[in-house]
Protein backbone atom coordinates (compact mmCIF):
# COMPACT_ATOMS: atom_id res chain seq x y z
CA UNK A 1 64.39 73.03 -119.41
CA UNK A 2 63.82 76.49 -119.51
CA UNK A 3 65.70 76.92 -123.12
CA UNK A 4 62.49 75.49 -124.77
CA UNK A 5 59.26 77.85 -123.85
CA UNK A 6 56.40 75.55 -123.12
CA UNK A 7 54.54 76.87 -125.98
CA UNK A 8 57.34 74.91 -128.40
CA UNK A 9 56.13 71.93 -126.52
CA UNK A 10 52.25 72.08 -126.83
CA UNK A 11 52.57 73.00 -131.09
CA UNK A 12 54.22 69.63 -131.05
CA UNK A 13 51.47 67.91 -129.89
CA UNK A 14 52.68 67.78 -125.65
CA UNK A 15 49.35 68.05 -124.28
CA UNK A 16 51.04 67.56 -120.26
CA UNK A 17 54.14 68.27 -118.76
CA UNK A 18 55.77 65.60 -116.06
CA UNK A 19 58.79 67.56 -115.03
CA UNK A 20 61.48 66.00 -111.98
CA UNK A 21 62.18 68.84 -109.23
CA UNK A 22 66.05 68.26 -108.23
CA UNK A 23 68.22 69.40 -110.90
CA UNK A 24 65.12 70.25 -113.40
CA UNK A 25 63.16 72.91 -111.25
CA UNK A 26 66.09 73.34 -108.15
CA UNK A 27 69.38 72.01 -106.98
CA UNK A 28 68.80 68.79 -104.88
CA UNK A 29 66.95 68.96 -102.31
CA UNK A 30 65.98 72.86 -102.99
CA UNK A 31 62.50 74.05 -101.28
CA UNK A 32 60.90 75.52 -103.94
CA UNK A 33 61.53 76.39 -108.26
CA UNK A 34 64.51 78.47 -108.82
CA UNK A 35 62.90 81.98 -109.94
CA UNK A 36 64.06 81.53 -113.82
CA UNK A 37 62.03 78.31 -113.62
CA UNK A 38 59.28 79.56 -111.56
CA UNK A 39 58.56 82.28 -114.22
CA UNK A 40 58.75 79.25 -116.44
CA UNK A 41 56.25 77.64 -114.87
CA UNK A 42 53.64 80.12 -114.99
CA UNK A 43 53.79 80.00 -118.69
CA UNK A 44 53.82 76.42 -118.51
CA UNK A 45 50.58 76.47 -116.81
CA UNK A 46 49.11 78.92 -118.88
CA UNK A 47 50.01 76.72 -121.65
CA UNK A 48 48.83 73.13 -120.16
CA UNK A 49 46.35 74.39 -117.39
CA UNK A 50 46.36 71.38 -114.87
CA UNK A 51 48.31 69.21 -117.15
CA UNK A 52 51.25 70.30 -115.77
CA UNK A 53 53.23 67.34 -112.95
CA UNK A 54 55.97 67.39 -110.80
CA UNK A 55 57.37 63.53 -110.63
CA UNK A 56 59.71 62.96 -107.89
CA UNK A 57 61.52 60.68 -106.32
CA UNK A 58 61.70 62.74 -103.18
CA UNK A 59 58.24 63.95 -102.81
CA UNK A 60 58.31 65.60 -99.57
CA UNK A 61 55.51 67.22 -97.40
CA UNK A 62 57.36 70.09 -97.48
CA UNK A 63 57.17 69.83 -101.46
CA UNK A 64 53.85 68.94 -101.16
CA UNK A 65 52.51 71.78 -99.44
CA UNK A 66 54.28 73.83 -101.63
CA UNK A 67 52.87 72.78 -104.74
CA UNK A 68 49.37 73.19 -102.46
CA UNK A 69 49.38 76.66 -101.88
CA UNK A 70 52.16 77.81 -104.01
CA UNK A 71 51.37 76.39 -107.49
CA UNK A 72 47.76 74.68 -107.37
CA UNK A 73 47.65 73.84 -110.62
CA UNK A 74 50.80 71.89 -110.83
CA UNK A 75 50.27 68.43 -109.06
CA UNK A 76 52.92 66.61 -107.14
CA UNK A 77 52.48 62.95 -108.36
CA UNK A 78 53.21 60.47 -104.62
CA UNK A 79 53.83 56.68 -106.38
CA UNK A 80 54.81 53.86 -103.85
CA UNK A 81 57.54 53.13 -106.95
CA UNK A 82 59.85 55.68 -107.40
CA UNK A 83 61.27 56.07 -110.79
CA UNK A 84 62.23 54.54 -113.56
CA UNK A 85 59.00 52.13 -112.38
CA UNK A 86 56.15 53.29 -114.34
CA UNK A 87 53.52 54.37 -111.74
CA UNK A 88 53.96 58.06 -111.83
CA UNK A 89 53.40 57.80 -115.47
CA UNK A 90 50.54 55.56 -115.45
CA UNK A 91 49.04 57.94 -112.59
CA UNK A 92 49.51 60.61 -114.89
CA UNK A 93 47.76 59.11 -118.24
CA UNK A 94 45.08 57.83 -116.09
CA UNK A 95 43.98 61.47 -114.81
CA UNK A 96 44.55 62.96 -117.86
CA UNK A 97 42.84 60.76 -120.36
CA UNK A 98 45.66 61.39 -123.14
CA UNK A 99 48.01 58.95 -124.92
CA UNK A 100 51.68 58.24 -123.65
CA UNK A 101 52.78 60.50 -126.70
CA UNK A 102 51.39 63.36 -125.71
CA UNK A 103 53.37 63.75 -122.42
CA UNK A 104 57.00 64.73 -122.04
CA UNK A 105 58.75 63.64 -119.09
CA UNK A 106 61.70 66.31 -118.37
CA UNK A 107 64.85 64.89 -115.78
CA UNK A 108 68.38 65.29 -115.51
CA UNK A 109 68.87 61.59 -114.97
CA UNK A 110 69.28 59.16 -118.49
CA UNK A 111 68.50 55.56 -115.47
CA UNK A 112 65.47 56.96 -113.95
CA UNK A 113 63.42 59.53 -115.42
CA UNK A 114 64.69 58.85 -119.72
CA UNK A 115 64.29 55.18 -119.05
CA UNK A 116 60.83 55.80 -117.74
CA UNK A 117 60.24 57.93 -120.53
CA UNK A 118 61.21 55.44 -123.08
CA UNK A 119 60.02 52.39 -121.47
CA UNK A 120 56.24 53.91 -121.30
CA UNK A 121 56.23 55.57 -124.68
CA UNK A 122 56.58 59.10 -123.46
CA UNK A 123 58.51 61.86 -124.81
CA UNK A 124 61.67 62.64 -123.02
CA UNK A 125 63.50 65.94 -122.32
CA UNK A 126 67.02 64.73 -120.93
CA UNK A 127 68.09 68.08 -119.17
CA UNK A 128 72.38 67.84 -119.67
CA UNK A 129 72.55 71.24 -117.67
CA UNK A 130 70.73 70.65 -114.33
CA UNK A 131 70.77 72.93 -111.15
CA UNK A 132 73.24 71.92 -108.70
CA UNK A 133 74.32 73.98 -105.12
CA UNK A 134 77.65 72.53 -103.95
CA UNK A 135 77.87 74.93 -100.98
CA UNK A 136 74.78 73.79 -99.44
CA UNK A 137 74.62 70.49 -100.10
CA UNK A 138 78.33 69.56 -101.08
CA UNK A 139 78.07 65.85 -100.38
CA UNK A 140 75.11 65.35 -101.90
CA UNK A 141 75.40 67.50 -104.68
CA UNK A 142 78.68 65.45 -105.17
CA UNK A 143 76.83 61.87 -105.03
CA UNK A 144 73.89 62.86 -107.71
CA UNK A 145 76.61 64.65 -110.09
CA UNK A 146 78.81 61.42 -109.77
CA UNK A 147 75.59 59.45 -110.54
CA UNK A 148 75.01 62.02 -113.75
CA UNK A 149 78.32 61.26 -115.25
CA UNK A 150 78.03 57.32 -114.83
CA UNK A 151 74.81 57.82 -117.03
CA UNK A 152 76.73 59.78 -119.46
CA UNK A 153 79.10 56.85 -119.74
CA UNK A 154 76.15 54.12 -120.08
CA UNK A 155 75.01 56.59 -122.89
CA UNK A 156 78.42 56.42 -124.48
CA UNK A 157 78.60 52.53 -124.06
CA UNK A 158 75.81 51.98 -125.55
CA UNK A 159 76.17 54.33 -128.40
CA UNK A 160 79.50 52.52 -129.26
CA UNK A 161 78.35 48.94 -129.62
């Protein structure tokens, strides 16, 4: 994510940012941005101004109130659907007022987050090199890499027929 400044996004026409927080802004279950991505971030909201989302499917109170008094401007989107269902999306074009293609959707999983991009018409930002923290999470970290490769393969499938 943080290869491509946010300003390369908006001169394409990306009017708001829905990013995922494990593996796109932390390691799983990290409590707050790395510091590379928080000083992302800031020029991310500089860019966008309150067009900038955090779509999770682990939207914690702890995340919460960090977004609150941490980061404002960047809202943590809470859907009863977690993704690749389309409500954090659909919450996100309904505050906003803007058309589907004028949102990019940045995750490090292709089954949720891409397929939520592509099934709503929003631009996706498939991030191949996420965040990860064996030594505090190894299990975990384990699971959700394991799940990264499988979507690799479905890629790769997919591609070949």
């Amino acid at each position: 994510l943080i290869e491509v400044p946010p300003e390369t996004w908006y001169v394409q026409g990306i009017r708001a940012l829905i990013l995922d927080f494990d593996g796109v802004l932390s390691f799983y279950e990290g409590d707050a941005p790395l510091p590379e991505v928080d000083t992302w971030l800031s020029a991310a909201q500089k860019i966008f101004g309150d067009a900038v989302f955090v779509l999770t499917n682990l939207p914690t109170k702890e995340r919460q109130t960090l977004f609150d008094t941490r980061y404002p401007g960047i809202h943590l989107i809470r859907v009863p659907r977690k993704k690749p269902y389309p409500d954090g999306v659909t919450a996100v074009l309904e505050k906003t007022g803007l058309e589907a293609q004028q949102l990019l959707l940045a995750d490090d999983r292709l089954l949720t987050g891409i397929v939520l991009a592509a099934s709503t018409g929003v631009r996706g930002c498939w991030v191949t090199k996420p965040y990860q923290n064996f030594n505090l999470h190894p299990i975990k970290e384990g699971y959700v890499s394991v799940l990264r490769y499988l979507d690799e393969c479905c890629l790769k499938i997919m591609l070949f027929f």
